[in-house]
Structure formats: C-alpha cells, structure tokens
Protein backbone atom coordinates (compact mmCIF):
# COMPACT_ATOMS: atom_id res chain seq x y z
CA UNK A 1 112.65 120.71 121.55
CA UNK A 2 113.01 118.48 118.92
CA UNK A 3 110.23 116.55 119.37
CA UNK A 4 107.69 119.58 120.14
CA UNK A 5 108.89 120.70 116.48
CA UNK A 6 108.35 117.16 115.19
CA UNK A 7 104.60 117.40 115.92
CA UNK A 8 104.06 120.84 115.16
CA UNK A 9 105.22 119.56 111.66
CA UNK A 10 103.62 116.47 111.38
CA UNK A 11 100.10 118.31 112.49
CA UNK A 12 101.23 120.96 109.87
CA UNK A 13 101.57 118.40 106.97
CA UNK A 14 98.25 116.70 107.93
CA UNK A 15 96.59 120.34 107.48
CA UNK A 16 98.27 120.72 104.08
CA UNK A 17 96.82 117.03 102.86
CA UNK A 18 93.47 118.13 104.06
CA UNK A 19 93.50 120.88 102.17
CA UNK A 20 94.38 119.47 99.29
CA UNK A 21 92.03 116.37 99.47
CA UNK A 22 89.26 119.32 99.54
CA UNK A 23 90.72 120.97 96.22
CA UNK A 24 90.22 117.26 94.24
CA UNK A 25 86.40 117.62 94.96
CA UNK A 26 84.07 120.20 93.40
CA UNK A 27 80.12 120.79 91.93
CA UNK A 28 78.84 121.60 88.80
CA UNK A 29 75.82 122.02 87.13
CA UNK A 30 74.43 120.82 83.67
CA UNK A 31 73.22 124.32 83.65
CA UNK A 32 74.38 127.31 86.04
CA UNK A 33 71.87 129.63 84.93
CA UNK A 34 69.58 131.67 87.01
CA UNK A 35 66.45 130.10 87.57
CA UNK A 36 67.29 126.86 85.92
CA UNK A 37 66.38 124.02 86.83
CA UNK A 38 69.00 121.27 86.53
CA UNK A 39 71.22 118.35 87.40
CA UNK A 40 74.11 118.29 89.52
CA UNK A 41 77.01 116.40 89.66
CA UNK A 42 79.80 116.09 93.16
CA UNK A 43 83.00 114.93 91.79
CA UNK A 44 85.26 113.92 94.45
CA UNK A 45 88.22 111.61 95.37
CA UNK A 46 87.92 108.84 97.89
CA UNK A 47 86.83 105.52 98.79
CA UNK A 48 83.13 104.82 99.01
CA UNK A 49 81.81 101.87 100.93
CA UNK A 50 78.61 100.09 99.14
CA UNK A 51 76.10 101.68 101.83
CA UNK A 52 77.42 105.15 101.70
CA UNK A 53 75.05 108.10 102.61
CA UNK A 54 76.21 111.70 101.43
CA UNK A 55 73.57 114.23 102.92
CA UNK A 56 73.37 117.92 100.98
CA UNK A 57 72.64 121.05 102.20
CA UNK A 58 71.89 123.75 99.29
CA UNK A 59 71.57 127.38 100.74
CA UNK A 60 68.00 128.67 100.87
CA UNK A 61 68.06 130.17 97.55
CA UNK A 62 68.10 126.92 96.02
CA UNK A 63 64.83 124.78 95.57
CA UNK A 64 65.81 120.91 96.08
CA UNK A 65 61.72 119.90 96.44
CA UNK A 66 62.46 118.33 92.63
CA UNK A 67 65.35 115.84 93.88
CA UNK A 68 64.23 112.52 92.82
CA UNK A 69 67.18 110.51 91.28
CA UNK A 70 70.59 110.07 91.75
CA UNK A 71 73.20 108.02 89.77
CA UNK A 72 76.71 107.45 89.13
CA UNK A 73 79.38 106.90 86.32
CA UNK A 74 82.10 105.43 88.77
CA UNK A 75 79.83 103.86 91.74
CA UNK A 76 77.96 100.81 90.51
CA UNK A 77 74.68 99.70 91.96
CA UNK A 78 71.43 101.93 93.09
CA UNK A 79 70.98 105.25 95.39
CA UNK A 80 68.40 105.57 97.61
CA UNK A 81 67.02 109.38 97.72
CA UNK A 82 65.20 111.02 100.73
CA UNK A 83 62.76 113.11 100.41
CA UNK A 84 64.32 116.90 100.80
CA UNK A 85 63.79 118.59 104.78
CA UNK A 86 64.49 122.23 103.79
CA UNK A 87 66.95 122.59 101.46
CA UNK A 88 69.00 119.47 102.17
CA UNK A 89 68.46 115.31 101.52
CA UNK A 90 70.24 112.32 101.85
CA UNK A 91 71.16 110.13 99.03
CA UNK A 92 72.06 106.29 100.14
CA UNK A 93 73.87 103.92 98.06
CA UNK A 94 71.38 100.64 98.27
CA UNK A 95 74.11 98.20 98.82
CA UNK A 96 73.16 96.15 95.52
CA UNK A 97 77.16 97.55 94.28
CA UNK A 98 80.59 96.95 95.59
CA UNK A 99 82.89 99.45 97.40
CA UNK A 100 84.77 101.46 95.37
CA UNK A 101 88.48 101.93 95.96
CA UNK A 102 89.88 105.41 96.78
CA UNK A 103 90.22 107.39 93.30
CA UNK A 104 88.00 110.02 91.19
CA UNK A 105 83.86 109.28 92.03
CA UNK A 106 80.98 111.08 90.95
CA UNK A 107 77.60 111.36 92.14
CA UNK A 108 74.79 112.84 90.05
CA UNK A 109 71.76 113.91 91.31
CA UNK A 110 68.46 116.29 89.89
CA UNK A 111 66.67 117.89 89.89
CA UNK A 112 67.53 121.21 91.25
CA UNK A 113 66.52 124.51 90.59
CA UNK A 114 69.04 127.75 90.75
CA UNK A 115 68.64 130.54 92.25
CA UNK A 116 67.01 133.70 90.42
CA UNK A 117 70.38 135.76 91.62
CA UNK A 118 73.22 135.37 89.38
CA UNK A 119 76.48 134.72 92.68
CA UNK A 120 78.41 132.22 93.96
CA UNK A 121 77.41 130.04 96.67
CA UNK A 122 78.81 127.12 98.97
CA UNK A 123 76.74 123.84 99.12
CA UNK A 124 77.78 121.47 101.40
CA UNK A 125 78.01 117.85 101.40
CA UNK A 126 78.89 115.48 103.92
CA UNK A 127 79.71 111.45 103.90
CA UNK A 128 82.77 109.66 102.34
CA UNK A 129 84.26 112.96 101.95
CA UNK A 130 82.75 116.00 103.98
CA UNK A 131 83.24 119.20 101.63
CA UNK A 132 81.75 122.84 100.61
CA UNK A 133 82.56 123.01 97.26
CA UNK A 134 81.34 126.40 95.24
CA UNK A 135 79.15 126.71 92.19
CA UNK A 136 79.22 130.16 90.45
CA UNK A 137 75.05 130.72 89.26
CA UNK A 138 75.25 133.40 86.10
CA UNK A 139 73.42 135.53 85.16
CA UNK A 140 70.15 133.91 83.24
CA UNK A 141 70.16 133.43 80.01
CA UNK A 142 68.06 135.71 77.36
C-alpha cells in the first residue's frame, strides 16, 4: 500500500512541476492590436541546445506569410527561418552559437499580423519547451 501511494505521489508531483514549467513561458506582442502587424517575442525557461528548432503554429486568424527574421537577447548565434506552411514555420538555431544553460530565453520573431477580431487566442510552440501560451488581441486602435 505504501508503495502504490508512493507513486501515485511521485506521478502527482511530476504533474505539478509540469505545470509550473508551462506558467514560466508566455507570448507577447510589440503590438496586440487588431490588424497589426508586428513582432513577437516567446519567453520561456529551459535549456536550448545550439541546433534547436521551435516550430509555431498561429491559429488561422493570424497571417504568418511576413515571418522573415528571428533573433534573440539570451541565445547567441543565427536562426534559420522556414518559409510559413499555413499558419505555422520553423525557426532553427544555425549552430554558429553555444548551448545555453537552463534559465530565462527569448526568441523574437516578425513579422506577424493580428487578427482583425479583438479575443484571446492560444499559439502553440513546440521544441526545447513544447507550450500554448495565450496572447490577448484588443480591440484596434482609433
């Protein structure tokens, strides 16, 4: 009995790290208006290896077509950007920097354009850390 409650526990305390690994990362925008178009930046905490990809999916709303660079004030080196399928790329780190040890990263990327309806929506990203942060798109501005 013991034991049983042991791993129920340790699989429970696992689940509580994992959700709290996916509070430390999040998405904003230079600009969140409607319509905007923009650069975005993934903050995040982790390790990232010198050839890390991240792919991102933006919901449909979003128009990604204008993705062309991608940099970073934590993650030395270049990035590599695919050209967008749909609404989602890949952005590559080019090997030319070292890895980075686990703590706050950011990746910046642009540029995007908003959606014309003011909402929040879930992009997702996956690579050194897999998340769905949310960005909150106001209303646009007058």
């Amino acid at each position: 009995m013991m034991s049983r409650y042991l791993r129920i526990f340790g699989l429970s305390s696992i689940s509580i790290l994992f959700f709290f690994e996916i509070a430390l990362a999040s998405i904003d925008a230079n600009n969140r208006a409607a319509g905007a178009t923009t650069n975005y930046t993934y903050s995040f905490n982790a390790s990232v290896d010198s050839l890390a990809s991240f792919t991102i999916s933006f919901p449909g709303a979003f128009n990604v077509q204008g993705v062309l660079i991608a940099a970073s004030t934590t993650m030395d080196g270049g990035f590599d950007v695919s050209a967008p399928s749909g609404n989602q790329f890949t952005i590559t780190r080019d090997g030319a920097g070292t890895d980075t040890p686990s703590g706050n990263q950011d990746l910046i990327f642009g540029v995007v354009t908003n959606p014309t309806t003011a909402g929040n929506y879930s992009i997702t990203i996956t690579g050194a850390v897999s998340e769905s942060p949310t960005i909150n798109i106001t209303s646009a501005a007058l």
